[in-house]
C-alpha atoms as a PDB file:
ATOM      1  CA  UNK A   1       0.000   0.000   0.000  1.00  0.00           C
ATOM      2  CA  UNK A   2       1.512   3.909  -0.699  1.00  0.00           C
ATOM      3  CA  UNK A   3       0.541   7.066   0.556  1.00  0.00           C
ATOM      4  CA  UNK A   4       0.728  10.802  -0.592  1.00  0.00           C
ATOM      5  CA  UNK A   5       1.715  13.804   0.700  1.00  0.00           C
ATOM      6  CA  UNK A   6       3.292  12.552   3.849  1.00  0.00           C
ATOM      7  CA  UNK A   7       5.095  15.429   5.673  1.00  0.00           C
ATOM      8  CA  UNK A   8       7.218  14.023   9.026  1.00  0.00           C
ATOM      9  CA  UNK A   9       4.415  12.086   9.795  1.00  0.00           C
ATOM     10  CA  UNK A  10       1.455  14.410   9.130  1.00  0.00           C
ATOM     11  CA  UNK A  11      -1.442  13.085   7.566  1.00  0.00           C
ATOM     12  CA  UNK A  12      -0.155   9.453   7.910  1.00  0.00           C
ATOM     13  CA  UNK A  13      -3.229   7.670   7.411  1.00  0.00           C
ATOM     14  CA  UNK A  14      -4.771   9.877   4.512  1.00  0.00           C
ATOM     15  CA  UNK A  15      -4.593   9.533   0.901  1.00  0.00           C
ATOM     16  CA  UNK A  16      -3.580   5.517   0.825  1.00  0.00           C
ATOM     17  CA  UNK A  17      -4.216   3.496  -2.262  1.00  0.00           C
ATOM     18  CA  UNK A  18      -5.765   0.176  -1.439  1.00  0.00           C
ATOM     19  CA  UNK A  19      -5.830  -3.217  -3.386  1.00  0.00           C
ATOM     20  CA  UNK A  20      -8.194  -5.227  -3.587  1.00  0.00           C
ATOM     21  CA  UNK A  21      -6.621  -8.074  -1.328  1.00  0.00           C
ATOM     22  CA  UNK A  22      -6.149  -5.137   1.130  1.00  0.00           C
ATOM     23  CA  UNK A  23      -9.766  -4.040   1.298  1.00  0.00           C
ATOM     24  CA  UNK A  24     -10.279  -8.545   1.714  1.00  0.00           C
ATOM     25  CA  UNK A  25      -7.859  -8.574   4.701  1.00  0.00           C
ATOM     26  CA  UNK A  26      -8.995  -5.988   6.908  1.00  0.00           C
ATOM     27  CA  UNK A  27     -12.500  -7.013   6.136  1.00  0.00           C
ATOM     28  CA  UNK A  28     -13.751  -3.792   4.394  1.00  0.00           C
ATOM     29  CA  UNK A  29     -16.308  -3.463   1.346  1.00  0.00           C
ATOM     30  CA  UNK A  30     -14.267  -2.140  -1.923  1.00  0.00           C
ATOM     31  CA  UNK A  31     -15.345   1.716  -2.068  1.00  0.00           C
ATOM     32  CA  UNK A  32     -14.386   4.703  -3.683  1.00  0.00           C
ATOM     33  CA  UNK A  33     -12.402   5.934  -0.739  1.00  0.00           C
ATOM     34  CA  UNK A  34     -10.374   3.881   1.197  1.00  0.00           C
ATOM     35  CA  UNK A  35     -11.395   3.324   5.032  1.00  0.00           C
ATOM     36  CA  UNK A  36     -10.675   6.379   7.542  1.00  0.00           C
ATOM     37  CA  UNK A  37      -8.532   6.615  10.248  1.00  0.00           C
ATOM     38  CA  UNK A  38     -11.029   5.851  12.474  1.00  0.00           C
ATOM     39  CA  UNK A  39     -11.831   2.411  10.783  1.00  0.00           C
ATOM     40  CA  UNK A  40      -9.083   1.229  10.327  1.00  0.00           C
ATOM     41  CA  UNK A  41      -8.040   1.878  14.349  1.00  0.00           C
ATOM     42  CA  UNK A  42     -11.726  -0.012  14.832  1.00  0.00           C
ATOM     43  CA  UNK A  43     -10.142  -3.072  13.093  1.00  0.00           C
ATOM     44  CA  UNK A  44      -6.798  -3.153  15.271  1.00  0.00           C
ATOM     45  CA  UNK A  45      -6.550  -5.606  18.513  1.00  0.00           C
ATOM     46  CA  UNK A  46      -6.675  -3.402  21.328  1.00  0.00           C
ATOM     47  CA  UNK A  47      -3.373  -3.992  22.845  1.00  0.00           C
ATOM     48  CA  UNK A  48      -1.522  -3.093  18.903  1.00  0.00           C
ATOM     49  CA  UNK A  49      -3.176   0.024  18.306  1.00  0.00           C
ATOM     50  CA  UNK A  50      -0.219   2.036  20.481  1.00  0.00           C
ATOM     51  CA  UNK A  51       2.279  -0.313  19.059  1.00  0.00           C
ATOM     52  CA  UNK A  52       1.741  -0.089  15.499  1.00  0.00           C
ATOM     53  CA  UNK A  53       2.112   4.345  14.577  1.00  0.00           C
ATOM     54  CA  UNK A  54       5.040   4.892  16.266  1.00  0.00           C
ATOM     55  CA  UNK A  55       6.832   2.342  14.527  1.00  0.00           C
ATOM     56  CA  UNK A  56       5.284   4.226  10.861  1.00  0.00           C
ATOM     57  CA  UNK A  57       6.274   7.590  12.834  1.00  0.00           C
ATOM     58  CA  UNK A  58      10.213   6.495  13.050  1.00  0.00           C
ATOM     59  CA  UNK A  59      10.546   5.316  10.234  1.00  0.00           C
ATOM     60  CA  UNK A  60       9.129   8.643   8.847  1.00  0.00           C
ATOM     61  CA  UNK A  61      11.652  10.169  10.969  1.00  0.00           C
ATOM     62  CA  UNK A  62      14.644   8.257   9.898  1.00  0.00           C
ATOM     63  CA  UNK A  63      13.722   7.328   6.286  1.00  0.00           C
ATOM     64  CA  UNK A  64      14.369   4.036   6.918  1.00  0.00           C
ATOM     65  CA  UNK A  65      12.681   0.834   5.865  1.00  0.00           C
ATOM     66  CA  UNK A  66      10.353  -0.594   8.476  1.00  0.00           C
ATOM     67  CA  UNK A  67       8.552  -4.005   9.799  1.00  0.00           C
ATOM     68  CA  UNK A  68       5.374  -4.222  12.017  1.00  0.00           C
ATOM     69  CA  UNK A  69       3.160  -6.795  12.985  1.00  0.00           C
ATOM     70  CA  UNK A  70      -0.069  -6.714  14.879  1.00  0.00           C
ATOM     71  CA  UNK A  71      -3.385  -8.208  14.760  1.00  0.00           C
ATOM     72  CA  UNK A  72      -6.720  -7.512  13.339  1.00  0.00           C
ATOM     73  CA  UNK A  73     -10.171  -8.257  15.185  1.00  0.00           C
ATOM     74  CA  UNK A  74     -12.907  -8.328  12.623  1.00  0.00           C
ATOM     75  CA  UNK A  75     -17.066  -7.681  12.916  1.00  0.00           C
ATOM     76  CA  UNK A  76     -17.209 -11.125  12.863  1.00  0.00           C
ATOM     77  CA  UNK A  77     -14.911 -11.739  16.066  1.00  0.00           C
ATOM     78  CA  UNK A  78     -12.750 -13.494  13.955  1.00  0.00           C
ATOM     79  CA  UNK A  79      -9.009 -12.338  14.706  1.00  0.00           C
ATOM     80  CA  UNK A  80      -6.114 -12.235  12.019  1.00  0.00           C
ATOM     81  CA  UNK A  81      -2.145 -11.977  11.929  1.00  0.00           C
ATOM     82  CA  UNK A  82      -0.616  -8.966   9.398  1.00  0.00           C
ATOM     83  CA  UNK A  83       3.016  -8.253   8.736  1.00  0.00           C
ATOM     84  CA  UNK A  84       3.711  -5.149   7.227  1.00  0.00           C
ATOM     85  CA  UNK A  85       6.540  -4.123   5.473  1.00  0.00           C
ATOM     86  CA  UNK A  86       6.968  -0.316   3.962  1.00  0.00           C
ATOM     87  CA  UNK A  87       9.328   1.907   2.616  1.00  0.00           C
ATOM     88  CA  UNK A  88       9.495   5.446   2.619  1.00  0.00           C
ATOM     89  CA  UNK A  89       9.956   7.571  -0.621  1.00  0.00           C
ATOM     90  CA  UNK A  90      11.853  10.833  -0.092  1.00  0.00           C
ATOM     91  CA  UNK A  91      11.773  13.466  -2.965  1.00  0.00           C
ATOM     92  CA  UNK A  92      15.032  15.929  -3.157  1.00  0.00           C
ATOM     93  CA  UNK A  93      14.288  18.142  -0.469  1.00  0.00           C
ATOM     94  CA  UNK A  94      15.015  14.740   1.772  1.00  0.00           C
ATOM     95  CA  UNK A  95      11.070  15.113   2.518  1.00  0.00           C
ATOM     96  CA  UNK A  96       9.075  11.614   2.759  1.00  0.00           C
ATOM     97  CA  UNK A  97       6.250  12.294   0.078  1.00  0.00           C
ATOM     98  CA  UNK A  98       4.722   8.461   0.084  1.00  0.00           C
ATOM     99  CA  UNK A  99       5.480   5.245   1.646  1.00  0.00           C
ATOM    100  CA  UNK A 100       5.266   2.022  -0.307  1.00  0.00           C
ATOM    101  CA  UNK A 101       4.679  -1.096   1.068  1.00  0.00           C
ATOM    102  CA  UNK A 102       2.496  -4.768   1.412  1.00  0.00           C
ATOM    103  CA  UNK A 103       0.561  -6.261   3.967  1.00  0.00           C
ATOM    104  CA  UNK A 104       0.084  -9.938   4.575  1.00  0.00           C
ATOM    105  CA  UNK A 105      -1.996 -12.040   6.348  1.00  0.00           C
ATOM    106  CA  UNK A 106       0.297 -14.454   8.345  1.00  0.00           C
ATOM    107  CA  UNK A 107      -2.565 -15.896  10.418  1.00  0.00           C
ATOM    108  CA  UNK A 108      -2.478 -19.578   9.123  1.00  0.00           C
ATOM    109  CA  UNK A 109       1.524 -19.437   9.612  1.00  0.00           C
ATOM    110  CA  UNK A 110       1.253 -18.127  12.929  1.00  0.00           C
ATOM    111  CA  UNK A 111      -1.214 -20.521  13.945  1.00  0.00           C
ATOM    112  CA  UNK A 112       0.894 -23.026  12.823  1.00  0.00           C
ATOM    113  CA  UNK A 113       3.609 -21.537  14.553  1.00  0.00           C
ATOM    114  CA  UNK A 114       1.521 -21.370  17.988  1.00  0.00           C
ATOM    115  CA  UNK A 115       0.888 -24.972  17.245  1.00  0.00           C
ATOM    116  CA  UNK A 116       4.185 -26.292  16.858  1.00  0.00           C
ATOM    117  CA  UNK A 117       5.165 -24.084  19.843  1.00  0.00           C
ATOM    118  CA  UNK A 118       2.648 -25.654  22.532  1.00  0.00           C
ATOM    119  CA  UNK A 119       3.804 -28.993  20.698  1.00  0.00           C
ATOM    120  CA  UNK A 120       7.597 -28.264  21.671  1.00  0.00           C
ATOM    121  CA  UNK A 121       6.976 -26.830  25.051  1.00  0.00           C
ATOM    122  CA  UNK A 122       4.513 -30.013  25.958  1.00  0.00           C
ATOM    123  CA  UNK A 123       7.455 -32.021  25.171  1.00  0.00           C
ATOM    124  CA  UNK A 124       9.905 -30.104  27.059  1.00  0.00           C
ATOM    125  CA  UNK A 125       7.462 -30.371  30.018  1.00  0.00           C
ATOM    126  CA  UNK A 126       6.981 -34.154  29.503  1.00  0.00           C
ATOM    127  CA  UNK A 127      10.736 -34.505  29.035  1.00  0.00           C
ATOM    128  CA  UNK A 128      11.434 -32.665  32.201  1.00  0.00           C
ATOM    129  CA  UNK A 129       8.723 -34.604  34.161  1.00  0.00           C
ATOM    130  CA  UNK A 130      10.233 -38.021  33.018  1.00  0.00           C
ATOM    131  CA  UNK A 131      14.180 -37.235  33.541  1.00  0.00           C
ATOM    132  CA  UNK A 132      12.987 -35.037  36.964  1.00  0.00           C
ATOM    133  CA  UNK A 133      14.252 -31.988  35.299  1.00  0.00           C
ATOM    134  CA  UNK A 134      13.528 -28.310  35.640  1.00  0.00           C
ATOM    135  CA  UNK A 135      14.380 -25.023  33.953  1.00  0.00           C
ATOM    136  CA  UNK A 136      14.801 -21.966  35.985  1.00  0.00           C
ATOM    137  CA  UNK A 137      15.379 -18.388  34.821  1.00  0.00           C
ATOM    138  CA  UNK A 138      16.980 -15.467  37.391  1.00  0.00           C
ATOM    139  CA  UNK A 139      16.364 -11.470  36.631  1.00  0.00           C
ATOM    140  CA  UNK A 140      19.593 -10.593  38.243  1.00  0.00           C
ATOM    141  CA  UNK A 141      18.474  -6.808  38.235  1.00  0.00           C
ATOM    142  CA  UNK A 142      15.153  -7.747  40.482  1.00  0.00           C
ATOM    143  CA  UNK A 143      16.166 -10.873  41.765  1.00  0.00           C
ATOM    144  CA  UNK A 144      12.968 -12.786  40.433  1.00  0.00           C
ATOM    145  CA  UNK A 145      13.487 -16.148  39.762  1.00  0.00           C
ATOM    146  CA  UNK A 146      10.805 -18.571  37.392  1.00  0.00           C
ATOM    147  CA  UNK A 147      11.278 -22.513  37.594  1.00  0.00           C
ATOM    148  CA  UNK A 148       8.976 -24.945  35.111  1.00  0.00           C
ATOM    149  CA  UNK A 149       6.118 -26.852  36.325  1.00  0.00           C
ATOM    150  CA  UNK A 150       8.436 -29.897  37.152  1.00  0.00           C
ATOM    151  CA  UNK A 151      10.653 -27.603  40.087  1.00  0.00           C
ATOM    152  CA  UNK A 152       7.689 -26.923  42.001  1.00  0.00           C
ATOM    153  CA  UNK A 153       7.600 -30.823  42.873  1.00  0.00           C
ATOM    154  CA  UNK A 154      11.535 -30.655  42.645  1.00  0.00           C
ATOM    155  CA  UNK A 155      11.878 -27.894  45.790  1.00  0.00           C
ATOM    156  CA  UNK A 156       8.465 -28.707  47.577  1.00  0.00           C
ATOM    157  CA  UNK A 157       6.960 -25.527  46.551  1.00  0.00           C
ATOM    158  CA  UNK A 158       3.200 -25.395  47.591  1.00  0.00           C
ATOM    159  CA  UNK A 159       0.779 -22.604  45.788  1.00  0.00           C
ATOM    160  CA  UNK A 160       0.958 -20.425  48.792  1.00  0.00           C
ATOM    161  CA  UNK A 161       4.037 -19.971  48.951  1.00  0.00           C
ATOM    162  CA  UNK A 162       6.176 -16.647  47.377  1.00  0.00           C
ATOM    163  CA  UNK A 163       9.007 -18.966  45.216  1.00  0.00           C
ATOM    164  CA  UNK A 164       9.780 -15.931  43.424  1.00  0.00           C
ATOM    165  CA  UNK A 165      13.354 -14.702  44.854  1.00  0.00           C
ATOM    166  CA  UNK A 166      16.970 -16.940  45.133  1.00  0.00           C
ATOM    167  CA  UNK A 167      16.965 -16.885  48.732  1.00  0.00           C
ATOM    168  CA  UNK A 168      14.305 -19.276  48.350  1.00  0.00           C
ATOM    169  CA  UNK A 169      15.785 -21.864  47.013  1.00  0.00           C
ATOM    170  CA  UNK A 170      19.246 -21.329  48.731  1.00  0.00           C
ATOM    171  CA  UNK A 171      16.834 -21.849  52.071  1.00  0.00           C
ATOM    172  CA  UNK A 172      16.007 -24.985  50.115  1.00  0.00           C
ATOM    173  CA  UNK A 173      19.552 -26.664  50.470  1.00  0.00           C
ATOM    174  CA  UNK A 174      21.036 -28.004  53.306  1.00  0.00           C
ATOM    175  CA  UNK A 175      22.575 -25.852  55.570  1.00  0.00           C
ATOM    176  CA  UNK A 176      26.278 -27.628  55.186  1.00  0.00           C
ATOM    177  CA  UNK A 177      25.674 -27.032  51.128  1.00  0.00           C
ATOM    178  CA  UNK A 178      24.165 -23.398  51.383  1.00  0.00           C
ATOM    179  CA  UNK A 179      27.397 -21.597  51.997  1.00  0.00           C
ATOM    180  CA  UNK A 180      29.010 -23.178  48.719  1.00  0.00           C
ATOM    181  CA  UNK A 181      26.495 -23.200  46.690  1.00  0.00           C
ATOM    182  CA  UNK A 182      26.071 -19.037  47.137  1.00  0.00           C
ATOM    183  CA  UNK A 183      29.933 -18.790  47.061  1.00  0.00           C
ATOM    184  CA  UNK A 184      29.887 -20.547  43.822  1.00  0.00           C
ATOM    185  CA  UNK A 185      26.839 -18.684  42.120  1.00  0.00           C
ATOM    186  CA  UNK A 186      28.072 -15.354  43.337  1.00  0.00           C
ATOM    187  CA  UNK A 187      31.196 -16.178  41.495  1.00  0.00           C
ATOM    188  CA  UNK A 188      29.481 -17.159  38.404  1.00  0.00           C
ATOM    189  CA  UNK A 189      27.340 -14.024  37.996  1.00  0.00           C
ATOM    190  CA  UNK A 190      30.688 -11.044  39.285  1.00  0.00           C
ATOM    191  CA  UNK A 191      32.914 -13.699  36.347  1.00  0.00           C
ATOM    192  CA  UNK A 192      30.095 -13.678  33.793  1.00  0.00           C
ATOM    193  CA  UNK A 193      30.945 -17.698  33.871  1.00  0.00           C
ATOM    194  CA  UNK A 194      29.339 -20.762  33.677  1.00  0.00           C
ATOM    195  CA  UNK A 195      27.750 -22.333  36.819  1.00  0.00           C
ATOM    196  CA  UNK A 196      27.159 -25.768  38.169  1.00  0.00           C
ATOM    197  CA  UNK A 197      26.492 -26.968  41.718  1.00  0.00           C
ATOM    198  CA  UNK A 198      25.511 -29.828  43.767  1.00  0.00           C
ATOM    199  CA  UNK A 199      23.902 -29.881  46.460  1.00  0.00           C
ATOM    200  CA  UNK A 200      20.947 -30.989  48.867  1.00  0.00           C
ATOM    201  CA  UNK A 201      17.566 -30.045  48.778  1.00  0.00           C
ATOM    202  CA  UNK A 202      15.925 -30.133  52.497  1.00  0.00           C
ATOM    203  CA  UNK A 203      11.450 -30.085  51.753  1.00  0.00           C
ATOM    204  CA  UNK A 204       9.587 -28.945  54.437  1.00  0.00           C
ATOM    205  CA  UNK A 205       8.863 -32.339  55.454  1.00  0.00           C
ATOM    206  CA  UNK A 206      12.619 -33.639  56.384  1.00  0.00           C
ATOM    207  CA  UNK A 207      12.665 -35.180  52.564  1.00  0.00           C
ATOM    208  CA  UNK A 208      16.185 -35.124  51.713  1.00  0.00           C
ATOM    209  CA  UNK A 209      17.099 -34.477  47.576  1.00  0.00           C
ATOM    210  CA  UNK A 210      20.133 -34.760  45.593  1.00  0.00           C
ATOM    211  CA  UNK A 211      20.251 -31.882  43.373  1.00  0.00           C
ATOM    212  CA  UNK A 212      22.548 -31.024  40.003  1.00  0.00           C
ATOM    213  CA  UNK A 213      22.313 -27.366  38.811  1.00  0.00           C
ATOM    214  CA  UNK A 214      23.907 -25.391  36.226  1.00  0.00           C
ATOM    215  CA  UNK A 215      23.720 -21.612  34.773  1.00  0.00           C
ATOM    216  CA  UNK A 216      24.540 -19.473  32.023  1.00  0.00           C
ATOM    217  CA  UNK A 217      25.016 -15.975  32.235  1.00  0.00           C
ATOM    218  CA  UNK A 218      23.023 -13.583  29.922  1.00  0.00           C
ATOM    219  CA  UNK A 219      24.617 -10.404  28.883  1.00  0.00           C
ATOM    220  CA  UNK A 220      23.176  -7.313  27.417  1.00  0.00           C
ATOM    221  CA  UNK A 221      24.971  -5.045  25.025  1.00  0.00           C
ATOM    222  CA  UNK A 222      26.941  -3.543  27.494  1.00  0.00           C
ATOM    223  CA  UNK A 223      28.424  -6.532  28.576  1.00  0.00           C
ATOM    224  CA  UNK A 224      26.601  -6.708  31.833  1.00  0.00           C
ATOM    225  CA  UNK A 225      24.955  -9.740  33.500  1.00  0.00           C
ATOM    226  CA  UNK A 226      21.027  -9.425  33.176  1.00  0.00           C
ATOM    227  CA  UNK A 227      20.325 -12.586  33.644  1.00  0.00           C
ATOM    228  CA  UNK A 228      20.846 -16.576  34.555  1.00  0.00           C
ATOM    229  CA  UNK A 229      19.507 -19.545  32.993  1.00  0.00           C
ATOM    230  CA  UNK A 230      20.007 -23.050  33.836  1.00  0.00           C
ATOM    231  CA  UNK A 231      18.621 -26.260  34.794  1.00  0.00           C
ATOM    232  CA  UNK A 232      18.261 -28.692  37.500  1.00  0.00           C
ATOM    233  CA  UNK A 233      18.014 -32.446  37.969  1.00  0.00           C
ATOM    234  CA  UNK A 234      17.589 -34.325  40.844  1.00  0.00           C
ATOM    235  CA  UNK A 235      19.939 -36.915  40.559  1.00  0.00           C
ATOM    236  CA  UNK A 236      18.787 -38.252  44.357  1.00  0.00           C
ATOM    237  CA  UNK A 237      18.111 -41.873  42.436  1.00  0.00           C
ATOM    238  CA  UNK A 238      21.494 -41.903  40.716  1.00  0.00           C
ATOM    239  CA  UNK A 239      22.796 -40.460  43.996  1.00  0.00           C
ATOM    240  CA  UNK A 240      21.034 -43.702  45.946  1.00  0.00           C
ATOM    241  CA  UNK A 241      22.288 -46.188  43.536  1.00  0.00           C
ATOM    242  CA  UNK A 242      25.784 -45.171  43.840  1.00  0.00           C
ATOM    243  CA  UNK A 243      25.362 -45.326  47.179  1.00  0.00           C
ATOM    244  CA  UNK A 244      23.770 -48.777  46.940  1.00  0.00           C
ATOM    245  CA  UNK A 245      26.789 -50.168  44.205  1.00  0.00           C
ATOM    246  CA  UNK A 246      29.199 -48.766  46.906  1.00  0.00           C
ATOM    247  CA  UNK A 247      27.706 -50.810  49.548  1.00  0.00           C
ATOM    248  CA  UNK A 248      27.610 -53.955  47.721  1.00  0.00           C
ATOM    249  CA  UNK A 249      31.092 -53.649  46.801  1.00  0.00           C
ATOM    250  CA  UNK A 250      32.572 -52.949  50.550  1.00  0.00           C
ATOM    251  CA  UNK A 251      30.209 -56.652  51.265  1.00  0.00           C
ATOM    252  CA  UNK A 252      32.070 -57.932  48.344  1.00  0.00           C
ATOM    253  CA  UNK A 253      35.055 -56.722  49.803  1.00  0.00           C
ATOM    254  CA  UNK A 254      34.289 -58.090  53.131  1.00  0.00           C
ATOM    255  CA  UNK A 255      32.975 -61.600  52.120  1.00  0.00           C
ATOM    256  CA  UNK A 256      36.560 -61.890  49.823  1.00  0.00           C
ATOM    257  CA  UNK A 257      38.626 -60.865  52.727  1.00  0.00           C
ATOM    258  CA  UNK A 258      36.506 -63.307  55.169  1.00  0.00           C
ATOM    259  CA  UNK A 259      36.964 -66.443  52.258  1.00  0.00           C
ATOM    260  CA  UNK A 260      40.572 -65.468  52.010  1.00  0.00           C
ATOM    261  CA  UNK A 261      40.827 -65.696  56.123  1.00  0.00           C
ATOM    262  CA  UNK A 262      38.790 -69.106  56.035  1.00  0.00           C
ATOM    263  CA  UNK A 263      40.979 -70.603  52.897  1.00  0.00           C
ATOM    264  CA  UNK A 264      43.976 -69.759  55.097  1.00  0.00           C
ATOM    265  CA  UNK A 265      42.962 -71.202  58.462  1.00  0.00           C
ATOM    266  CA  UNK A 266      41.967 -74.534  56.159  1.00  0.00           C
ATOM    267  CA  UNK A 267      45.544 -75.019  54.610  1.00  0.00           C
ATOM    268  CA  UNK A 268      46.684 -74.545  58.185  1.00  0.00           C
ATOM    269  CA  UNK A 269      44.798 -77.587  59.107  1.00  0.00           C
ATOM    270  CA  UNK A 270      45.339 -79.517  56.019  1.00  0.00           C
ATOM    271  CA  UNK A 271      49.404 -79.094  56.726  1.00  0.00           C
ATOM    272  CA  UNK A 272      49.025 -79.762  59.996  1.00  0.00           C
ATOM    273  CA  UNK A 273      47.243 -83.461  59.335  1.00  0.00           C
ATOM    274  CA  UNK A 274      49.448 -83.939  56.240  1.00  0.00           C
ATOM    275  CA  UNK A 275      52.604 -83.311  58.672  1.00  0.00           C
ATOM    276  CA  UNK A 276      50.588 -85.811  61.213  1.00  0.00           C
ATOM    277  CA  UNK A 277      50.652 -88.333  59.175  1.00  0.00           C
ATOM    278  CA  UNK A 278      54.400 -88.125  58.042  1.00  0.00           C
ATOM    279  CA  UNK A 279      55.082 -88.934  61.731  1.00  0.00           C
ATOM    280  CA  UNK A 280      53.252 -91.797  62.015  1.00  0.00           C
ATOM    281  CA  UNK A 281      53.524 -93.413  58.787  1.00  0.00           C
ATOM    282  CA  UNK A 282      57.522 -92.942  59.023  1.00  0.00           C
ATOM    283  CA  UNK A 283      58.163 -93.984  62.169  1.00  0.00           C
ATOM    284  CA  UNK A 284      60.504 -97.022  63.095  1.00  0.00           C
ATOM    285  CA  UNK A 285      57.860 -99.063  64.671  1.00  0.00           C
ATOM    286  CA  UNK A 286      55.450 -98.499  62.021  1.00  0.00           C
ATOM    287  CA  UNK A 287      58.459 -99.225  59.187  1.00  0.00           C
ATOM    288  CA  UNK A 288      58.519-102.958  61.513  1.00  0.00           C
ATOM    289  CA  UNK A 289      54.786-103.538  61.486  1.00  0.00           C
ATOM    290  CA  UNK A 290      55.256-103.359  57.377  1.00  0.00           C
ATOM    291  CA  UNK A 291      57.922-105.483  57.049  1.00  0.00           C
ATOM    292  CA  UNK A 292      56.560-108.761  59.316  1.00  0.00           C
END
């Protein structure tokens, strides 16, 4: 779509030259003047109406090329996706006198890209729940901290309760882990490093949970750290197993040392009855009762 007679933004809405798939997407009748101002704010979703001029008004501004996308809600109630793309034509004066550009409907595409995305995330979340995993995100700035469904179950974390800070989940951990744990993350977010931690996990109700965590920093353009995100497992299975194959190798340990004691005493006694019967059997009155 183009306009005329556009002045650093003045007028931005008048004087546009509609086609016919234009008049089919936003829903209007074919006329002899395209829809007003008015209308065509009537057919934007509420919460793009603010969004959508300014981003017309820099580009004005800057005579620069620009990209907007926002959403239509028809008569009907039905709703649609539009990207726009326009370009502003500046005469020699360096004044923008039209701006040329398309619309498209992108609604099937972005339902299809909603789709896919509840698709992926329902995996994630049944991934998570089956390896007992959960993503967690820290503000650094604000200190707010978001886990997945699965680290509610993972830290004991009932609805009532405000999960929404770190010293939460440091008061989580054991109390011999805590100190580390902060020492470590502290580090990680001053060295804009990697983390990773393990530690305990203490519920509410004495429950005891091994837990792996690690980080990544976030940095914004400056450099600066705006933000951690990581994962956790709880490894308090893997962590019993071990603990389970360690066990059954100290009894393995013990019964070898005990058959090694046994097999020793035995020879002991075996050499002792062979020696026995070297005594008797060589003896002189023995040797006499053989020869008669």
């Amino acid at each position: 779509m183009g306009g005329a007679g556009l002045s650093e933004g003045k007028r931005l809405w008048s004087n546009f030259y509609w086609s016919e798939e234009l008049y089919r997407i936003f829903g209007f009748d074919p006329g002899p003047t395209p829809p007003s101002e008015v209308e065509i704010g009537g057919r934007l979703h509420p919460e793009d109406v603010l969004c959508n001029r300014p981003v017309v008004e820099q580009a004005i501004r800057d005579r620069s090329d620009f990209e907007v996308d926002y959403r239509l809600v028809l008569p009907n109630g039905a709703a649609k996706y539009i990207h726009v793309v326009g370009h502003p034509i500046v005469n020699a004066s360096g004044d923008v006198i039209e701006i040329v550009g398309t619309a498209m409907d992108i609604t099937e595409r972005k339902r299809a890209e909603d789709a896919l995305r509840r698709a992926s995330e329902a995996s994630l979340l049944e991934a998570q729940r089956l390896t007992r995993t959960c993503s967690w995100r820290h503000e650094v700035l604000s200190d707010k901290v978001t886990v997945s469904p699965e680290g509610l179950a993972m830290f004991g974390i009932e609805p009532e309760e405000d999960a929404s800070t770190a010293d939460f989940y440091f008061r989580r951990m054991h109390p011999e882990d805590r100190p580390k744990v902060e020492q470590a993350y502290a580090a990680a977010v001053l060295g804009k490093t990697e983390f990773a931690a393990d530690f305990r996990i203490v519920l509410p109700d004495g429950t005891i949970k091994n837990t792996r965590s690690i980080g990544h920093p976030i940095l914004d353009e400056r450099g600066d750290v705006v933000e951690f995100v990581g994962a956790s497992i709880d490894v308090t299975e893997h962590h019993r197993a071990r603990a389970d194959l360690e066990k059954a190798f100290e009894e393995i340990k013990r019964l070898r040392d005990q058959l090694h004691d046994e097999n020793v005493v035995l020879r002991e006694q075996i050499d002792e009855a062979f020696m026995f019967e070297e005594i008797v059997g060589t003896s002189s009155a023995v040797q006499e009762c053989f020869l008669c």
